[in-house]
Protein backbone atom coordinates (compact mmCIF):
# COMPACT_ATOMS: atom_id res chain seq x y z
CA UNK A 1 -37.15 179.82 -165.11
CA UNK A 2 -36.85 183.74 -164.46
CA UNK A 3 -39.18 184.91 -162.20
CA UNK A 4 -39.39 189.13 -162.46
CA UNK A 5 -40.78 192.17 -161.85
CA UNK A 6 -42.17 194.08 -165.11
CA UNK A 7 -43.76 197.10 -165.53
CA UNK A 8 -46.45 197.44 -168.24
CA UNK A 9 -46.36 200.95 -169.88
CA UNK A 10 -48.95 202.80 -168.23
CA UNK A 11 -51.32 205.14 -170.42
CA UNK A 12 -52.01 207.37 -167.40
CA UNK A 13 -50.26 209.89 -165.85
CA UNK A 14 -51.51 208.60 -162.15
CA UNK A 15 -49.60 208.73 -159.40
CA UNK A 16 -46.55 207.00 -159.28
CA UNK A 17 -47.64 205.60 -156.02
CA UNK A 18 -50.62 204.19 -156.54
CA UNK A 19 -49.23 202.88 -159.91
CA UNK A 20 -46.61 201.04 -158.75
CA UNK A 21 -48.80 199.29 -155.66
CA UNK A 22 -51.37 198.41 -158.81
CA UNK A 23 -48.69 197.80 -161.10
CA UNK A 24 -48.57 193.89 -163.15
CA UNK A 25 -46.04 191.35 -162.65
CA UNK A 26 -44.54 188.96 -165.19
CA UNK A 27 -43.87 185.20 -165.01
CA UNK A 28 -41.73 183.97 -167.37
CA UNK A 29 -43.13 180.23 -167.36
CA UNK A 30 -44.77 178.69 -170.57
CA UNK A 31 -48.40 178.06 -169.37
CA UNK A 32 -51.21 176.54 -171.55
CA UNK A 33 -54.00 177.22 -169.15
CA UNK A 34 -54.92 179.48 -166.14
CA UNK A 35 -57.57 179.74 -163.36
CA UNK A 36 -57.92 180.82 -159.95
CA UNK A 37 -59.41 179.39 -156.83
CA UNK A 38 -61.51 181.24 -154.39
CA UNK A 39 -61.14 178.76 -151.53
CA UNK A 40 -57.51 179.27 -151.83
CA UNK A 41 -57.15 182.61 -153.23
CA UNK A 42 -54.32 181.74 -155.40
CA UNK A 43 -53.81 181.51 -159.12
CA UNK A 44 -52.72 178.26 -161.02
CA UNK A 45 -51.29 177.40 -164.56
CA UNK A 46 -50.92 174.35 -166.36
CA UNK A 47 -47.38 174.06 -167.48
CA UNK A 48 -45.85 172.13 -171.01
CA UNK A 49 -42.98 169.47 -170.81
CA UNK A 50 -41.13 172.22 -173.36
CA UNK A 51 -40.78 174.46 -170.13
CA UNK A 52 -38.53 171.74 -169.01
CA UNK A 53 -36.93 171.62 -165.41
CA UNK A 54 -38.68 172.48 -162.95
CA UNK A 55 -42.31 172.98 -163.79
CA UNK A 56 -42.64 171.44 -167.05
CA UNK A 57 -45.72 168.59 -166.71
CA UNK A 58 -46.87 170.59 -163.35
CA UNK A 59 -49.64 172.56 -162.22
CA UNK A 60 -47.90 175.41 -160.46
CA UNK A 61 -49.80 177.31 -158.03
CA UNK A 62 -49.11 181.58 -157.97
CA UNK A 63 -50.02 184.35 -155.40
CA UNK A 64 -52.02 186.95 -157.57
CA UNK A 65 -50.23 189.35 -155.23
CA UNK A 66 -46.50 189.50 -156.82
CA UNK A 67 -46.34 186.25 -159.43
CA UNK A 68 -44.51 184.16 -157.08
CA UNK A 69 -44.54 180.34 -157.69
CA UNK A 70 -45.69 179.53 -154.68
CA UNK A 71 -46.01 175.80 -155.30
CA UNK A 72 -46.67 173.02 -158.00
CA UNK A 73 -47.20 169.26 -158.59
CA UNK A 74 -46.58 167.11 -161.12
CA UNK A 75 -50.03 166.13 -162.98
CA UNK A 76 -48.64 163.76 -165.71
CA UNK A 77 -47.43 164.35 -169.75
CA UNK A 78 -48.51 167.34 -171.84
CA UNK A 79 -51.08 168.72 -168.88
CA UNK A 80 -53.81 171.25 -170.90
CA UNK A 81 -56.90 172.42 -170.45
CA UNK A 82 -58.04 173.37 -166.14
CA UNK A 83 -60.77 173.63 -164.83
CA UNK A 84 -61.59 175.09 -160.94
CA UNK A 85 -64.50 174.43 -158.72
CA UNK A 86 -66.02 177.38 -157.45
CA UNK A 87 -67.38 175.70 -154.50
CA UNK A 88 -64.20 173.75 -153.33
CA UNK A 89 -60.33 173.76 -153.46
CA UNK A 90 -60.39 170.94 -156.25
CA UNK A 91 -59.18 171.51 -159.81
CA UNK A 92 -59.07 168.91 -162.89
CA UNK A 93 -56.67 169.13 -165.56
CA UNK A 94 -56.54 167.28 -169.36
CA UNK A 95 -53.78 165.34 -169.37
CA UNK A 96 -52.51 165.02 -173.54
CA UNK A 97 -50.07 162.63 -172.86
CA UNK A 98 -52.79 160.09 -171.39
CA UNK A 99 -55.75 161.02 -172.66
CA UNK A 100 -57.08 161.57 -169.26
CA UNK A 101 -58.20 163.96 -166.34
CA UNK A 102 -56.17 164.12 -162.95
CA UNK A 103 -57.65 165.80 -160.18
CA UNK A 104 -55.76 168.14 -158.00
CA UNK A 105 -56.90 168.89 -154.73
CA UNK A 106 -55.46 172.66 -153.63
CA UNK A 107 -55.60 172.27 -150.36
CA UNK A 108 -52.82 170.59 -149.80
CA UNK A 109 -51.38 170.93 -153.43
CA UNK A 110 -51.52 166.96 -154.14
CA UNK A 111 -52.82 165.35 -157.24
CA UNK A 112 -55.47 162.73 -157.43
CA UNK A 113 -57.28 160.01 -159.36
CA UNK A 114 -56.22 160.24 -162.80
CA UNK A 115 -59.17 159.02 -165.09
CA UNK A 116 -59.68 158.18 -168.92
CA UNK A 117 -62.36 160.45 -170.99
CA UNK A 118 -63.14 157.03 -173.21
CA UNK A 119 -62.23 155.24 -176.28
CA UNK A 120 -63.12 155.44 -180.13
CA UNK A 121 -63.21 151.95 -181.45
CA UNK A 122 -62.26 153.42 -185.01
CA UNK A 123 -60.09 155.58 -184.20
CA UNK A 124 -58.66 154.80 -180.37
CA UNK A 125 -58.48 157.20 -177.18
CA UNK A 126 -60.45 160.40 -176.83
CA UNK A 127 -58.82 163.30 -176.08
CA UNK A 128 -60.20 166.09 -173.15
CA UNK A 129 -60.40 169.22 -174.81
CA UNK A 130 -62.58 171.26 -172.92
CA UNK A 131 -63.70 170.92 -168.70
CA UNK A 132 -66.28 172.19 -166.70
CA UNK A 133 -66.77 171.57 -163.07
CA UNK A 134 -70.43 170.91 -161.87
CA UNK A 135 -71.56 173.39 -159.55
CA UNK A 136 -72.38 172.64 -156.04
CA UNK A 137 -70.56 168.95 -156.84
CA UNK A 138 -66.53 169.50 -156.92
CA UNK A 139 -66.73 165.62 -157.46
CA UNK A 140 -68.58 165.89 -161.04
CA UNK A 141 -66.87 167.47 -164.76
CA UNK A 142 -68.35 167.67 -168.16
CA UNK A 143 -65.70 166.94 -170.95
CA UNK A 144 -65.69 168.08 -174.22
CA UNK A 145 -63.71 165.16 -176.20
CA UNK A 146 -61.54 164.87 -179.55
CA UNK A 147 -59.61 162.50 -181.29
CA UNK A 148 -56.66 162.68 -183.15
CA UNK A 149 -55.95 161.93 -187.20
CA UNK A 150 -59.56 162.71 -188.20
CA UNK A 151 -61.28 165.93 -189.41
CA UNK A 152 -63.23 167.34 -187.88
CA UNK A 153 -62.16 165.29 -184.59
CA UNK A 154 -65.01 165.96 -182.07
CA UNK A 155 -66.26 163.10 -180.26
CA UNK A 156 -69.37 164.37 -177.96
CA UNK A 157 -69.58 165.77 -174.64
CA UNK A 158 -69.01 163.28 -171.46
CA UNK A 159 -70.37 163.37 -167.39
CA UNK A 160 -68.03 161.85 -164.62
CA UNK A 161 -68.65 161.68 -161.71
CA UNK A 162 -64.99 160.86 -159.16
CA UNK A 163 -64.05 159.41 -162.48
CA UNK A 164 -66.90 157.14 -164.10
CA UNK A 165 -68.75 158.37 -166.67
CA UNK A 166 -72.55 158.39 -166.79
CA UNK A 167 -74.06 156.30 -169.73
CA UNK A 168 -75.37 158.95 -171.32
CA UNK A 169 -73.51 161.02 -173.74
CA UNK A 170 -73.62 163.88 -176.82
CA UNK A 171 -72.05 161.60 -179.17
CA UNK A 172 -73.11 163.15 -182.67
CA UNK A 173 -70.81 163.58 -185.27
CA UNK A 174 -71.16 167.96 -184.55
CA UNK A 175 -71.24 169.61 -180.95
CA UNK A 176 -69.98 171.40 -178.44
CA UNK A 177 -66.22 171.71 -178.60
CA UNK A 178 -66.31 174.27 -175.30
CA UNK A 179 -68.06 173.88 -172.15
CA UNK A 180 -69.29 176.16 -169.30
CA UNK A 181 -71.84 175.30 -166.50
CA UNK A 182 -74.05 178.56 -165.07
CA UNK A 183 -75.34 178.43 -161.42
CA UNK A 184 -77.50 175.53 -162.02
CA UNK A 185 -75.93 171.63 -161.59
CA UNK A 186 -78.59 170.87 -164.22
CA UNK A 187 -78.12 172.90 -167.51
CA UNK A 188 -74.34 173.03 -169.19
CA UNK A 189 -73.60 175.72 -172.17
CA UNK A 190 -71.21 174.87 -175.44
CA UNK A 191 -70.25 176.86 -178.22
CA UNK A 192 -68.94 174.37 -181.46
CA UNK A 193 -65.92 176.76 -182.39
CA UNK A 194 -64.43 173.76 -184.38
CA UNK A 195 -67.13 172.87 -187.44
CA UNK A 196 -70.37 175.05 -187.10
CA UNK A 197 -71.13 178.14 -185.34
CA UNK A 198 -73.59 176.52 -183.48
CA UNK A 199 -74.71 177.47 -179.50
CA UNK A 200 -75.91 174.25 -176.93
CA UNK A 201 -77.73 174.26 -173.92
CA UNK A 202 -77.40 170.56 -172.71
CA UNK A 203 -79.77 169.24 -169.97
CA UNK A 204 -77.72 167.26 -167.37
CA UNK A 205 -79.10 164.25 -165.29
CA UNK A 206 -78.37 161.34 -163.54
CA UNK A 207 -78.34 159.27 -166.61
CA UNK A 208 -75.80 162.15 -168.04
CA UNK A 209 -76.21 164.55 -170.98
CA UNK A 210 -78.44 165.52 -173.72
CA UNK A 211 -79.16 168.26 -176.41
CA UNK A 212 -81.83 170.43 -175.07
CA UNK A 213 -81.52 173.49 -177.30
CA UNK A 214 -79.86 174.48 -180.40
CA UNK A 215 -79.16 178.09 -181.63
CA UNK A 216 -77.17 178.17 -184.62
CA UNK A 217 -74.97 181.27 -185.18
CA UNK A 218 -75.90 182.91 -181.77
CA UNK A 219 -71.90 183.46 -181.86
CA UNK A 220 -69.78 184.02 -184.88
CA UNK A 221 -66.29 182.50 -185.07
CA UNK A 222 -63.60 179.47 -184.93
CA UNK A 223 -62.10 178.43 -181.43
CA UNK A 224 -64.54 180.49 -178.97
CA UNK A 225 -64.56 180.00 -175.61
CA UNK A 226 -67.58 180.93 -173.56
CA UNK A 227 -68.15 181.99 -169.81
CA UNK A 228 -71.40 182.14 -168.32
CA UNK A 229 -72.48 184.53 -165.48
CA UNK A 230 -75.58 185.08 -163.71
CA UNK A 231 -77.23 183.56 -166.61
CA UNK A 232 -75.31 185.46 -169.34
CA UNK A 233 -73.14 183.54 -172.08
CA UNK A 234 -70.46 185.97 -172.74
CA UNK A 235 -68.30 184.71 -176.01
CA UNK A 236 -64.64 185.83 -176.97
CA UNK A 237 -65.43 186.47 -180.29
CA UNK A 238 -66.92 189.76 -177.54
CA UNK A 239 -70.91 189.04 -177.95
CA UNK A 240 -73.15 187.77 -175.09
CA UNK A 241 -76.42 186.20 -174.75
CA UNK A 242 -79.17 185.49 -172.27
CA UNK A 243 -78.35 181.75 -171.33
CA UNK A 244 -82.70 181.26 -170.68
CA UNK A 245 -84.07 182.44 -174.18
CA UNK A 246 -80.87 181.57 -176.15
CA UNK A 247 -80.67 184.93 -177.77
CA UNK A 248 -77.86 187.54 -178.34
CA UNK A 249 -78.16 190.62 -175.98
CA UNK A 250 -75.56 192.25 -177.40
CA UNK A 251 -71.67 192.60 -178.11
CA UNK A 252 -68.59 194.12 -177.03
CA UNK A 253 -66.34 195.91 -178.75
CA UNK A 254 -63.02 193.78 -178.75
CA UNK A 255 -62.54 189.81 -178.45
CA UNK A 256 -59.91 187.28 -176.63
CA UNK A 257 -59.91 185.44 -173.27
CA UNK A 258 -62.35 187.36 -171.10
CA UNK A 259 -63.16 187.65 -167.40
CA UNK A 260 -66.64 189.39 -166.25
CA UNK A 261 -66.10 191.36 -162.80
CA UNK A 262 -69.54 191.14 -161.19
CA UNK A 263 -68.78 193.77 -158.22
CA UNK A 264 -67.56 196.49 -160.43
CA UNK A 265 -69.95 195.47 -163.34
CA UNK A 266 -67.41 195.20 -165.77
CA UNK A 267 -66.26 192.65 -168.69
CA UNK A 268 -62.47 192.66 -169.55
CA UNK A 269 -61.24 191.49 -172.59
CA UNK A 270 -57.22 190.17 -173.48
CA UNK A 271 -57.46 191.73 -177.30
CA UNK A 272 -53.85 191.12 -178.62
CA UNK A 273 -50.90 192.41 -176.39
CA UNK A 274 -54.13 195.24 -174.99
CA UNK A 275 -56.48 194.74 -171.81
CA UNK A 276 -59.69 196.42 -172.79
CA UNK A 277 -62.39 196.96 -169.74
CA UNK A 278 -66.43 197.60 -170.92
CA UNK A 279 -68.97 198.58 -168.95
CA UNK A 280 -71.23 195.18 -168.08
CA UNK A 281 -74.41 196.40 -168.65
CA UNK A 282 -73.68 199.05 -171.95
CA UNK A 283 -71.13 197.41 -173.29
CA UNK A 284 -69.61 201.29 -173.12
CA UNK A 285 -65.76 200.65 -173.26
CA UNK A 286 -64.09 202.27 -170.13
CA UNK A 287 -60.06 201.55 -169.87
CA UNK A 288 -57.42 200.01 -172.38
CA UNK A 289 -53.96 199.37 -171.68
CA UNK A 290 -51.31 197.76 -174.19
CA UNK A 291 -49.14 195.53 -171.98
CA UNK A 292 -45.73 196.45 -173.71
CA UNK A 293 -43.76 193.53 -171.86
CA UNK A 294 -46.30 190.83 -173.56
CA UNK A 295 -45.64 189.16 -176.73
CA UNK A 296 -47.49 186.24 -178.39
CA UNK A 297 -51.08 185.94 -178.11
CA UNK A 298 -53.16 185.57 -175.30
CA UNK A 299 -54.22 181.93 -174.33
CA UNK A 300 -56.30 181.87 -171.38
CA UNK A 301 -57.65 184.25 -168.67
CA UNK A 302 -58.95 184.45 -165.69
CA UNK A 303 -60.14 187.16 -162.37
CA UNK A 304 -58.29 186.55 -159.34
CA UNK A 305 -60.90 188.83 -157.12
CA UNK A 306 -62.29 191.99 -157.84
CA UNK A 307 -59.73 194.17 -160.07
CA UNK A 308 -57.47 191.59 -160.48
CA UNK A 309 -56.40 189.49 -163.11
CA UNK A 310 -53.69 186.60 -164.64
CA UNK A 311 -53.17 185.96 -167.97
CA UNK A 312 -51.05 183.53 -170.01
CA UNK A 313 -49.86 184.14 -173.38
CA UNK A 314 -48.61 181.60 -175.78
CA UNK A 315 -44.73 183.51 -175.53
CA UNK A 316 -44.18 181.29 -172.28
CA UNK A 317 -44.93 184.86 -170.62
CA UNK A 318 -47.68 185.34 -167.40
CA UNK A 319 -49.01 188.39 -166.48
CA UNK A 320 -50.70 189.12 -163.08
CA UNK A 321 -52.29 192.67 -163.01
CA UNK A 322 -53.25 192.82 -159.27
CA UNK A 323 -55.67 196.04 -159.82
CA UNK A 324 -56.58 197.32 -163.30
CA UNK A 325 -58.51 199.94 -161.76
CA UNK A 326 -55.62 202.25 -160.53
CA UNK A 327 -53.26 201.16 -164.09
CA UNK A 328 -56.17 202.51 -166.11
CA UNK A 329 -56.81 205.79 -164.50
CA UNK A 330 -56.74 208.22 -167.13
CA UNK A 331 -59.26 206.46 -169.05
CA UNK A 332 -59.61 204.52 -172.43
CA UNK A 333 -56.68 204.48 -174.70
């Protein structure tokens, strides 16, 4: 696969300078998923078996710096959803091919136990869609589960701990299809994107997971994802909600994969083929860019340190904007 240089047509008249040092880089690898690890302070992607030779079925590791492969391992068939621990150099990946989770360790890039997320007798394996890494515990993931051939195919929310599952489970027929954890090992967010609008806080425990609270329609839309920050539930359909009282704070105006910037107090928002920055706290929109190199939609998102950002769209194109700041000088679009 190529790996190049591309400019994204800038909406500024900055310097050509400072544009250039902040200016994006595109990889031209298919990638389903993509996250970033503080411990190692590189960006990583889940690739498809359709990229073929010689990342397809890898995690590929990338320096946020230039878009530079600058390693990868082979996880097993169809590799999805990732998930990183912010405390540790340890990510987990959905495997499609196996119905399973591998975990990667980072640090060396090496891959790890490879686990099943459980077993429908009606209607056979369950699928990972969705993982969230327990804080303060690299060891433990809460997995959002499907099956195939049914409608609508969710199949509850599951704790593991270095691969076993706790006995307890969300196993109702309607629940959280996307997962997030806040600060706290204890509580875990979900958003049902697939059936009903509904919002979960789940109380987790030694036994596992339960339904603590309910909020139906505190987000409106099909296939959200949600982030949580410093107690905020921030949804790509672009509203946000105080995680404690379950209520919406407010919204944003724009929607796709999002990444909040806590040390510039921003929330930044993949809307189409445009980056579009807000102001945290106002929701007051600040900068927009239309990456004119990208094509597809955006897939996943994530920050890759203050100012910086990866993204993956589903045209088998990454983009790595290593300081949005300096692109977006003259303002919003």
């Amino acid at each position: 696969m190529e790996n190049r240089i591309a400019l994204v047509l800038l909406v500024s008249t900055a310097a050509v300078h400072d544009a250039w040092a902040a200016a994006p880089f595109e990889l031209d690898t298919p990638a389903n998923s993509i996250g970033y690890s503080a411990q190692t302070q590189r960006l990583y992607a889940t690739v498809p078996s359709s990229a073929g030779l010689p990342y397809g079925n890898r995690l590929i590791e990338i320096s946020p710096t230039d878009a530079e492969i600058t390693g990868s391992v082979f996880v097993g068939s169809e590799p999805g959803p990732l998930a990183i621990s912010t405390d540790a150099p340890v990510a987990y990946i959905g495997i499609e091919g196996a119905a399973a989770v591998r975990r990667v360790d980072l640090m060396p890039l090496s891959a790890g136990i490879q686990f099943a997320t459980g077993n429908s007798l009606s209607y056979g394996p369950m699928y990972p869609t969705q993982i969230a890494v327990m804080p303060g515990a690299s060891g433990t993931i809460a997995v959002s589960r499907h099956i195939k051939g049914v409608s609508p195919d969710y199949q509850g929310v599951a704790i593991f701990d270095d691969g076993v599952m706790r006995p307890a489970t969300v196993s109702t027929f309607l629940g959280p299809t996307t997962l997030a954890f806040g600060s706290s090992p204890s509580v875990l967010f979900g958003y049902d994107g697939a059936s009903q609008w509904y919002a979960y806080k789940l109380a987790v425990d030694a036994s596992g997971v339960s339904i603590a609270t309910i909020a139906p329609y505190l987000f409106n839309g099909f296939d959200l994802t949600i982030v949580v920050d410093n107690g905020q539930i921030y949804a790509t359909s672009g509203e946000t909600a105080d995680g404690a009282q379950m209520q919406l704070t407010g919204s944003y105006d724009s929607s796709g994969p999002l990444v909040v910037d806590d040390a510039r107090k921003q929330v930044v928002f993949v809307h189409g083929s445009s980056i579009q920055v807000f102001d945290r706290d106002t929701f007051v929109p600040i900068y927009s860019v239309k990456v004119a190199a990208a094509n597809g939609n955006p897939l996943s998102a994530t920050g890759c340190g203050s100012g910086c950002i990866g993204i993956a769209f589903d045209s088998g194109q990454i983009f790595v904007l290593p300081d949005i700041e300096k692109i977006f000088a003259d303002g919003f679009d």
